[in-house]
C-alpha atoms as a PDB file:
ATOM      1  CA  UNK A   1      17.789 -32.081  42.233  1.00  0.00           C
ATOM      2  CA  UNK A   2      20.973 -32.656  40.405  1.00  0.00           C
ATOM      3  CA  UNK A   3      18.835 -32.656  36.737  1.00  0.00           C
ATOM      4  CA  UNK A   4      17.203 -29.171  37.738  1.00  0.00           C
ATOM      5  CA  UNK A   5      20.890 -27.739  38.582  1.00  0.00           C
ATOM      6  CA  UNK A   6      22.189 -29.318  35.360  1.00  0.00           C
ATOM      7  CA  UNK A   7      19.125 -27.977  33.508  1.00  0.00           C
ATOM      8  CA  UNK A   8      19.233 -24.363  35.076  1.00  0.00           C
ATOM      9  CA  UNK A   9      23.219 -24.234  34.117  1.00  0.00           C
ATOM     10  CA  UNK A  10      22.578 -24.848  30.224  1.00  0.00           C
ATOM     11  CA  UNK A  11      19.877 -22.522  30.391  1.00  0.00           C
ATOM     12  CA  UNK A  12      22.286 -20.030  31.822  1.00  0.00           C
ATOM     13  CA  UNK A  13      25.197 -21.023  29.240  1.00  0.00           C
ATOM     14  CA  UNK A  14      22.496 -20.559  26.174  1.00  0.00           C
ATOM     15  CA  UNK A  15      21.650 -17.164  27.490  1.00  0.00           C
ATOM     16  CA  UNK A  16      25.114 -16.102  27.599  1.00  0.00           C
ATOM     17  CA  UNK A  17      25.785 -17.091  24.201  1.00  0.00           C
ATOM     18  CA  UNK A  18      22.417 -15.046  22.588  1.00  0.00           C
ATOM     19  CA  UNK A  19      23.641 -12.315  24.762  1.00  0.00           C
ATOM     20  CA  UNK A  20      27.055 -12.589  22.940  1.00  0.00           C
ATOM     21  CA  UNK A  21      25.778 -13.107  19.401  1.00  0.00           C
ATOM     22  CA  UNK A  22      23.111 -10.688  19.906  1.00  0.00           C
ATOM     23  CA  UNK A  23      26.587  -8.340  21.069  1.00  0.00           C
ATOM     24  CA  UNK A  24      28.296  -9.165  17.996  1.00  0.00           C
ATOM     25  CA  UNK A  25      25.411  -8.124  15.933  1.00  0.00           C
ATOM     26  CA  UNK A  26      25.126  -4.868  17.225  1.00  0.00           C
ATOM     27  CA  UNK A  27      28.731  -4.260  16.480  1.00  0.00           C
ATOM     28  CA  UNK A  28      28.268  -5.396  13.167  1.00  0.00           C
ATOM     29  CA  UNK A  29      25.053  -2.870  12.354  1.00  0.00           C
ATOM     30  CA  UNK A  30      27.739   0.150  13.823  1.00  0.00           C
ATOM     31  CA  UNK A  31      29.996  -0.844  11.887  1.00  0.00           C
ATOM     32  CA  UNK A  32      28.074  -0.468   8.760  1.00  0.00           C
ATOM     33  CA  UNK A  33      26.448   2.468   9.829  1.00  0.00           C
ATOM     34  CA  UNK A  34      29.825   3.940   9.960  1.00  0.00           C
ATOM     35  CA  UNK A  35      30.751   2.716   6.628  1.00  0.00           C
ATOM     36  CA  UNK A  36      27.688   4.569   5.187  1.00  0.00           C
ATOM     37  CA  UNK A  37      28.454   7.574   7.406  1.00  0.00           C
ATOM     38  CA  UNK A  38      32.314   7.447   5.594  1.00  0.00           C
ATOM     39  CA  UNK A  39      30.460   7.201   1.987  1.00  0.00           C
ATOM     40  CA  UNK A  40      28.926   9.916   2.564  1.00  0.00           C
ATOM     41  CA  UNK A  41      31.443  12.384   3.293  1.00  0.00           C
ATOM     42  CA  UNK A  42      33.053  11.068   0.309  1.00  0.00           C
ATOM     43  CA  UNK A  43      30.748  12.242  -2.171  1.00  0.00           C
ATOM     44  CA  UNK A  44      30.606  15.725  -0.568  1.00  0.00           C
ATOM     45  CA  UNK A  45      33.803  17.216  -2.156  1.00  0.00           C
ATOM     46  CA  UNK A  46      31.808  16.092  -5.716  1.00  0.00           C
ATOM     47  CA  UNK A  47      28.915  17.827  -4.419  1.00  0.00           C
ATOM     48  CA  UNK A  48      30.626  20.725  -3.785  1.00  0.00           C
ATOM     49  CA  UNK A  49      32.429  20.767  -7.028  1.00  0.00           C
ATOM     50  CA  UNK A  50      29.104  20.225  -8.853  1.00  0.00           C
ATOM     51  CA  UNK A  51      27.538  22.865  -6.899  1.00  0.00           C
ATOM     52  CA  UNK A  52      30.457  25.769  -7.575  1.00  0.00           C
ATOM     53  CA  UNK A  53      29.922  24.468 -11.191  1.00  0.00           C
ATOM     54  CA  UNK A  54      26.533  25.654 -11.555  1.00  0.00           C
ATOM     55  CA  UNK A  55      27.253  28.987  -9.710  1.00  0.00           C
ATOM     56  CA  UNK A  56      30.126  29.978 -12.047  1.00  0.00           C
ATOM     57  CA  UNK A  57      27.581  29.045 -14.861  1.00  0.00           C
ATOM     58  CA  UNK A  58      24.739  31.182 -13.340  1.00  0.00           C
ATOM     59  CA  UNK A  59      26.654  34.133 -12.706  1.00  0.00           C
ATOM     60  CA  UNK A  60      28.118  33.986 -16.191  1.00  0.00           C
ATOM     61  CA  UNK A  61      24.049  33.883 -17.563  1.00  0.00           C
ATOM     62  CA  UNK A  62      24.036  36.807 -15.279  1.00  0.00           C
ATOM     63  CA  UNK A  63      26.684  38.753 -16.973  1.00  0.00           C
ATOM     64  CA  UNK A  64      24.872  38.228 -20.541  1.00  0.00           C
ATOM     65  CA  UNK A  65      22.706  40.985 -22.155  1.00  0.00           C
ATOM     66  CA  UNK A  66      19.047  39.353 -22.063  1.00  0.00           C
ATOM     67  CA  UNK A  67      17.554  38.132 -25.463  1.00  0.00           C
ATOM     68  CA  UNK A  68      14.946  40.428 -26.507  1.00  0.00           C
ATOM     69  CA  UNK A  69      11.672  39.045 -24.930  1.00  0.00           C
ATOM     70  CA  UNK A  70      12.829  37.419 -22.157  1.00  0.00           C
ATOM     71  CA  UNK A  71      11.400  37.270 -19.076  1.00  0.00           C
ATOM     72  CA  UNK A  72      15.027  38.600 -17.704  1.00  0.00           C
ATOM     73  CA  UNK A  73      14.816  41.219 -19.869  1.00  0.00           C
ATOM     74  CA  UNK A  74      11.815  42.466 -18.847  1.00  0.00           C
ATOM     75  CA  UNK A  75      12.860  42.690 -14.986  1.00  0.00           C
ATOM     76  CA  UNK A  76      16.142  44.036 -15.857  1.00  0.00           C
ATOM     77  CA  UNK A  77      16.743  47.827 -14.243  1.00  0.00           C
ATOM     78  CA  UNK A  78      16.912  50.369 -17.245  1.00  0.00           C
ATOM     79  CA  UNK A  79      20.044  52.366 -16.891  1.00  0.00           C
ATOM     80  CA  UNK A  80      20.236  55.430 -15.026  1.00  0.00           C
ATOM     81  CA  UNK A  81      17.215  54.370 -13.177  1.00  0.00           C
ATOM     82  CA  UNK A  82      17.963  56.188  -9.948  1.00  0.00           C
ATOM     83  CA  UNK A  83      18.907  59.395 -11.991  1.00  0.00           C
ATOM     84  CA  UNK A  84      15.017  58.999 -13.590  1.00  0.00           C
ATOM     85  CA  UNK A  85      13.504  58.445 -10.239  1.00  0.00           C
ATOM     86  CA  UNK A  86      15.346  61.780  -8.734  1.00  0.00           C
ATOM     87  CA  UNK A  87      14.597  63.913 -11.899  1.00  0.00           C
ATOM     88  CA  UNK A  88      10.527  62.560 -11.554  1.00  0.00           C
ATOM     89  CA  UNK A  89      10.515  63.235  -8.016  1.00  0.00           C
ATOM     90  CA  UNK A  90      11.876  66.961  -8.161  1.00  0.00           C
ATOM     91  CA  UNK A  91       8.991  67.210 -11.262  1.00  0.00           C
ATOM     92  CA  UNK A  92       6.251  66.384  -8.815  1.00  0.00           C
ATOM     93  CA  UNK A  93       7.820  68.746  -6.247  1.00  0.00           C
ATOM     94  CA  UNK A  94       7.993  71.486  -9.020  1.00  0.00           C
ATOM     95  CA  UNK A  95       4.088  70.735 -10.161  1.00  0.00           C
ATOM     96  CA  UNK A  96       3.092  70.766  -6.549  1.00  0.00           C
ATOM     97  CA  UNK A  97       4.415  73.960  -5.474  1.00  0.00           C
ATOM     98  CA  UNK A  98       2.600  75.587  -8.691  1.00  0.00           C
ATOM     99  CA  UNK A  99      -0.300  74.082  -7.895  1.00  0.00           C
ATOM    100  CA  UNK A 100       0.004  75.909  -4.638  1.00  0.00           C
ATOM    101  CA  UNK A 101       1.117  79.266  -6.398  1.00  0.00           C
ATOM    102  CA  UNK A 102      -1.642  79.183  -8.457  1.00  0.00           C
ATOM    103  CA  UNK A 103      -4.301  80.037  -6.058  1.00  0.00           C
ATOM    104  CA  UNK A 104      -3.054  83.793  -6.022  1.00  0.00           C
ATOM    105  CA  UNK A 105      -1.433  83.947  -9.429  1.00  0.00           C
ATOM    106  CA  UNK A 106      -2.021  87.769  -9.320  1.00  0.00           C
ATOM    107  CA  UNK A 107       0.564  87.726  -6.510  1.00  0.00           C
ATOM    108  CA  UNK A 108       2.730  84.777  -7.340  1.00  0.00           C
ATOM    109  CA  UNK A 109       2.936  84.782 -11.026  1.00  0.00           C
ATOM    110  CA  UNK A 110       6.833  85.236 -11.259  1.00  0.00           C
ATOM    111  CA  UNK A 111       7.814  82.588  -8.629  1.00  0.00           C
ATOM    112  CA  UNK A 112       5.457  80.391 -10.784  1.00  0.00           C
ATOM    113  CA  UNK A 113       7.582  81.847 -14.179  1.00  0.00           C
ATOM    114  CA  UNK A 114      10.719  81.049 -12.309  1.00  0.00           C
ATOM    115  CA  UNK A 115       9.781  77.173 -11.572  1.00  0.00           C
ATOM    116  CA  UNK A 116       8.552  76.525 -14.888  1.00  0.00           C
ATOM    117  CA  UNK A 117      11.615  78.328 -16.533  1.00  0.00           C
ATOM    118  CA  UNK A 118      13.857  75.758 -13.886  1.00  0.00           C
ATOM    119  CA  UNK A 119      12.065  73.115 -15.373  1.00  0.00           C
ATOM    120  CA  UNK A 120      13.144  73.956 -19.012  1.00  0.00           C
ATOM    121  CA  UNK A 121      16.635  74.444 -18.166  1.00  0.00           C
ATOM    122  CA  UNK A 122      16.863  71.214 -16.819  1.00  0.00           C
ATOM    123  CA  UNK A 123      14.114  69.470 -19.482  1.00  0.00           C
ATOM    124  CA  UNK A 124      12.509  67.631 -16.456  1.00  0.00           C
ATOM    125  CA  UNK A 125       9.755  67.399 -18.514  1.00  0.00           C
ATOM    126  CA  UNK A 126      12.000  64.558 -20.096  1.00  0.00           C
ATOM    127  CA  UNK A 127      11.863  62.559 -16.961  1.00  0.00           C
ATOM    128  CA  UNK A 128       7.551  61.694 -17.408  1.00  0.00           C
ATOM    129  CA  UNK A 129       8.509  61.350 -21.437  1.00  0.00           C
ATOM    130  CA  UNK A 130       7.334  64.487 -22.721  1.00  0.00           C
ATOM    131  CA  UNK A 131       9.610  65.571 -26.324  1.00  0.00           C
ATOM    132  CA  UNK A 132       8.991  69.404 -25.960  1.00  0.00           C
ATOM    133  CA  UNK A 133       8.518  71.750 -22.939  1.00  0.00           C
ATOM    134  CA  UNK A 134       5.311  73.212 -24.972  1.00  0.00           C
ATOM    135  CA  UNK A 135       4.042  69.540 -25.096  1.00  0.00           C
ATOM    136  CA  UNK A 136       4.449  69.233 -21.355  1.00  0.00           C
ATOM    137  CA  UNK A 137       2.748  72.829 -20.115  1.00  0.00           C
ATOM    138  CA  UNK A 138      -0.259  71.765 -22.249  1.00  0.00           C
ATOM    139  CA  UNK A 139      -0.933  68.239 -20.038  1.00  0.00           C
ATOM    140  CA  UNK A 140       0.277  69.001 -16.924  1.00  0.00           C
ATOM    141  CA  UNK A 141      -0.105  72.926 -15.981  1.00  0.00           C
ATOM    142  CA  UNK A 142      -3.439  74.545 -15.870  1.00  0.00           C
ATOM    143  CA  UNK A 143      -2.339  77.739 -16.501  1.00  0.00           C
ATOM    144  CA  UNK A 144      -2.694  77.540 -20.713  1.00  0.00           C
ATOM    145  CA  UNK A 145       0.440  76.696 -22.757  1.00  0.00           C
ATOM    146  CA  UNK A 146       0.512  80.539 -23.937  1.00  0.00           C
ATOM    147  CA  UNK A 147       0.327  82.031 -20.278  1.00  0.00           C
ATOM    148  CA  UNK A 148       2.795  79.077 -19.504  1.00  0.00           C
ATOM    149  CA  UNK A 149       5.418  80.192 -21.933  1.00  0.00           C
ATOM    150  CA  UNK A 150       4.897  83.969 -21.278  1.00  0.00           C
ATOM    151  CA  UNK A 151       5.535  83.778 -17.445  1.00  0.00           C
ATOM    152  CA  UNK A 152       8.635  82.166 -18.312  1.00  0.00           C
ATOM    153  CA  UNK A 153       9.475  84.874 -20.690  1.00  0.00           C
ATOM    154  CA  UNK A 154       8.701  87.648 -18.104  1.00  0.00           C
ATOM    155  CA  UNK A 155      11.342  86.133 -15.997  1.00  0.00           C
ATOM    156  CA  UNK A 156      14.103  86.024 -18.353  1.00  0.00           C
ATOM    157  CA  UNK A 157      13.120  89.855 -19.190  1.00  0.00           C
ATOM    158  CA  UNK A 158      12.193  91.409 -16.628  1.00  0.00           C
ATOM    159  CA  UNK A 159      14.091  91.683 -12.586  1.00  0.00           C
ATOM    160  CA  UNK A 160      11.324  90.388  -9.955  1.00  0.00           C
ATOM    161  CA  UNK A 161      10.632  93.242  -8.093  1.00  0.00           C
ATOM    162  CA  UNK A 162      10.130  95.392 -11.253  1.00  0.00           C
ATOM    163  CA  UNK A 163       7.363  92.580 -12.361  1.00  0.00           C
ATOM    164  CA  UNK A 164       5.331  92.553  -8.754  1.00  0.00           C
ATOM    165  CA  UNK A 165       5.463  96.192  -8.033  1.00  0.00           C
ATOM    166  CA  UNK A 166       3.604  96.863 -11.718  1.00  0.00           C
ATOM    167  CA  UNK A 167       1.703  93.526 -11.672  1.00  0.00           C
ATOM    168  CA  UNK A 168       0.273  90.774 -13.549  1.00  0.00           C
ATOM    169  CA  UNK A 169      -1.307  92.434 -16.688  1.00  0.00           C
ATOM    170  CA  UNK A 170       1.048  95.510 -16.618  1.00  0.00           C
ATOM    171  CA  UNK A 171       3.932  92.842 -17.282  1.00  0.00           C
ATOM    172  CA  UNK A 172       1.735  91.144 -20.003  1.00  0.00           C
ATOM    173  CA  UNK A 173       0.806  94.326 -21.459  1.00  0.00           C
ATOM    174  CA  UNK A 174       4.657  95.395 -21.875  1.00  0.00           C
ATOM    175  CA  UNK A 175       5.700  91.769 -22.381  1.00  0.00           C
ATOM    176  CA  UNK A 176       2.953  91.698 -25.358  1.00  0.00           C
ATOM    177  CA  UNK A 177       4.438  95.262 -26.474  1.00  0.00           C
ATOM    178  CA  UNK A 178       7.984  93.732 -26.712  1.00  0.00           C
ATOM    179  CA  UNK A 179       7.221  90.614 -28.848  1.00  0.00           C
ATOM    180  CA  UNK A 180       4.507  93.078 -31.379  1.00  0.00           C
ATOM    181  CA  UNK A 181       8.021  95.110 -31.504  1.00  0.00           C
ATOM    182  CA  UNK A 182      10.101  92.065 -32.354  1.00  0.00           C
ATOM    183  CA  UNK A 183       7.633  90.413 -34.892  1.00  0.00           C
ATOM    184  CA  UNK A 184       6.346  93.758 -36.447  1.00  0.00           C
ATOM    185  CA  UNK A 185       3.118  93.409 -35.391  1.00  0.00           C
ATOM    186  CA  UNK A 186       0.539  91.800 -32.250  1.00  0.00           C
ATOM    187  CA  UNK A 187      -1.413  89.215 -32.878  1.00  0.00           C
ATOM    188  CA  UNK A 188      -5.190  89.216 -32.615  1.00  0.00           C
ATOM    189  CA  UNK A 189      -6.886  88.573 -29.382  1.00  0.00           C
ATOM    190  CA  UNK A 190      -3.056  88.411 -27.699  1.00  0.00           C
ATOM    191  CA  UNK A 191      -3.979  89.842 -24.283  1.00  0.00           C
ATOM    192  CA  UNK A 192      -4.332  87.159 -21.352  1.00  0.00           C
ATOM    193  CA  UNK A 193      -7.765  86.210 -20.360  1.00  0.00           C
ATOM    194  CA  UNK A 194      -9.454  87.319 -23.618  1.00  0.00           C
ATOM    195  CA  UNK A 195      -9.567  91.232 -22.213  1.00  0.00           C
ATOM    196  CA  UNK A 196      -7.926  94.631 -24.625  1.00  0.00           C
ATOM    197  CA  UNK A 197      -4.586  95.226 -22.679  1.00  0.00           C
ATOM    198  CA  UNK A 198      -4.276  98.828 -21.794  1.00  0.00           C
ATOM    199  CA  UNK A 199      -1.990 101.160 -23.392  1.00  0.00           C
ATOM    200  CA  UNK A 200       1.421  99.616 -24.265  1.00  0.00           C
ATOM    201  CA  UNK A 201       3.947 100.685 -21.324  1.00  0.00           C
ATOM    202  CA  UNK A 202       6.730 102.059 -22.431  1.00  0.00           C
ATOM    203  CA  UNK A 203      10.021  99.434 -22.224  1.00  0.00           C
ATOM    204  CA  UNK A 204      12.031 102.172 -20.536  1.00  0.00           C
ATOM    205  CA  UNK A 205       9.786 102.435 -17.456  1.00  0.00           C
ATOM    206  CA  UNK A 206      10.508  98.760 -16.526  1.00  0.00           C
ATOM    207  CA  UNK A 207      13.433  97.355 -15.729  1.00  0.00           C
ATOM    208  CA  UNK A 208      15.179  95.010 -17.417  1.00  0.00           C
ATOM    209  CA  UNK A 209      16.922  91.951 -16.448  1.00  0.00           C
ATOM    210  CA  UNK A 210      20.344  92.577 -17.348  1.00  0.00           C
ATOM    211  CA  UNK A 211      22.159  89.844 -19.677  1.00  0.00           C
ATOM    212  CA  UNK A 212      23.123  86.654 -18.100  1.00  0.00           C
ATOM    213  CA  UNK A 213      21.450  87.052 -15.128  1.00  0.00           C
END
């Protein structure tokens, strides 16, 4: 009996010693854990200093014209981009409302003369990268460059209600009158549509538009 009590004590005494070891060991592992932990905050101001580094150089790259070629260069926005996109946008509004117009030109040939006229004032024709206003009414309006450019004409001659009350081909006809009177003489086969315009009116009977207006 007094061996097993003896026995059963050292037993008890070696336990208490792994326990303590195994205690210390732990303490040890936190403790290096912690020293890691503590290295790496240290290296983070580096980091941060290596990181700000490489921004500044980025946003100086940035702030360099691209070389010709480059993919940078070929994503870069032109200038006065927005401008373009606004000026293209109120050229397919324009082109859209003639295409509208044009289904009664009879009736709506001066508001078509004024909207092409707006668009040569303000060269929008520049916007889809057309040099000349005559190169533009030849691609993009149906109407025939010389009708084109002859509606405009009647609205910088002529006041509005003067052109609708006498018409389409009455304007033409005095229009045509007023440019044979300028150059001397008409041209062959000048009338629109391919058809003898009637008697010239005479420029007194119509209206005018005054200068400047």
């Amino acid at each position: 009996m007094a061996k097993s009590k003896k026995s059963s004590e050292a037993k008890g005494k070696e336990s208490a010693k792994g326990a303590a070891a195994g205690s210390k060991d732990a303490k040890g592992g936190d403790a290096g854990a912690s020293k890691r932990k503590l290295g790496l905050r240290g290296a983070a101001p580096w980091a941060a200093r290596h990181a700000a580094k490489h921004a500044a150089e980025a946003r100086a790259r940035a702030a360099e014209p691209p070389l010709p070629g480059s993919a940078r260069a070929t994503i870069r926005v032109p200038v006065g981009a927005e401008d373009i996109k606004q000026r293209i946008g109120e050229l397919h509004d324009a082109l859209g409302k003639i295409k509208a117009l044009r289904k009664n030109v009879n009736k709506t040939f001066y508001d078509i003369g004024a909207i092409l006229r707006d668009i040569q004032q303000r060269r929008l024709y520049e916007a889809k990268g057309y040099g000349t206003f005559e190169a533009f009414l030849e691609r993009e309006i149906d109407l025939g460059k010389t009708m084109a450019v002859r509606l405009v004409r009647v609205v910088a001659t002529f006041l509005k209600e003067a052109a609708q009350e006498n018409g389409l081909e009455r304007i033409m006809s005095a229009l045509i009158a007023l440019e044979a009177g300028v150059e001397g003489a008409a041209a062959p086969n000048d009338s629109p549509k391919g058809k003898v315009p009637p008697p010239p009116v005479s420029a007194a009977a119509l209206p005018l538009r005054p200068p400047g207006r």
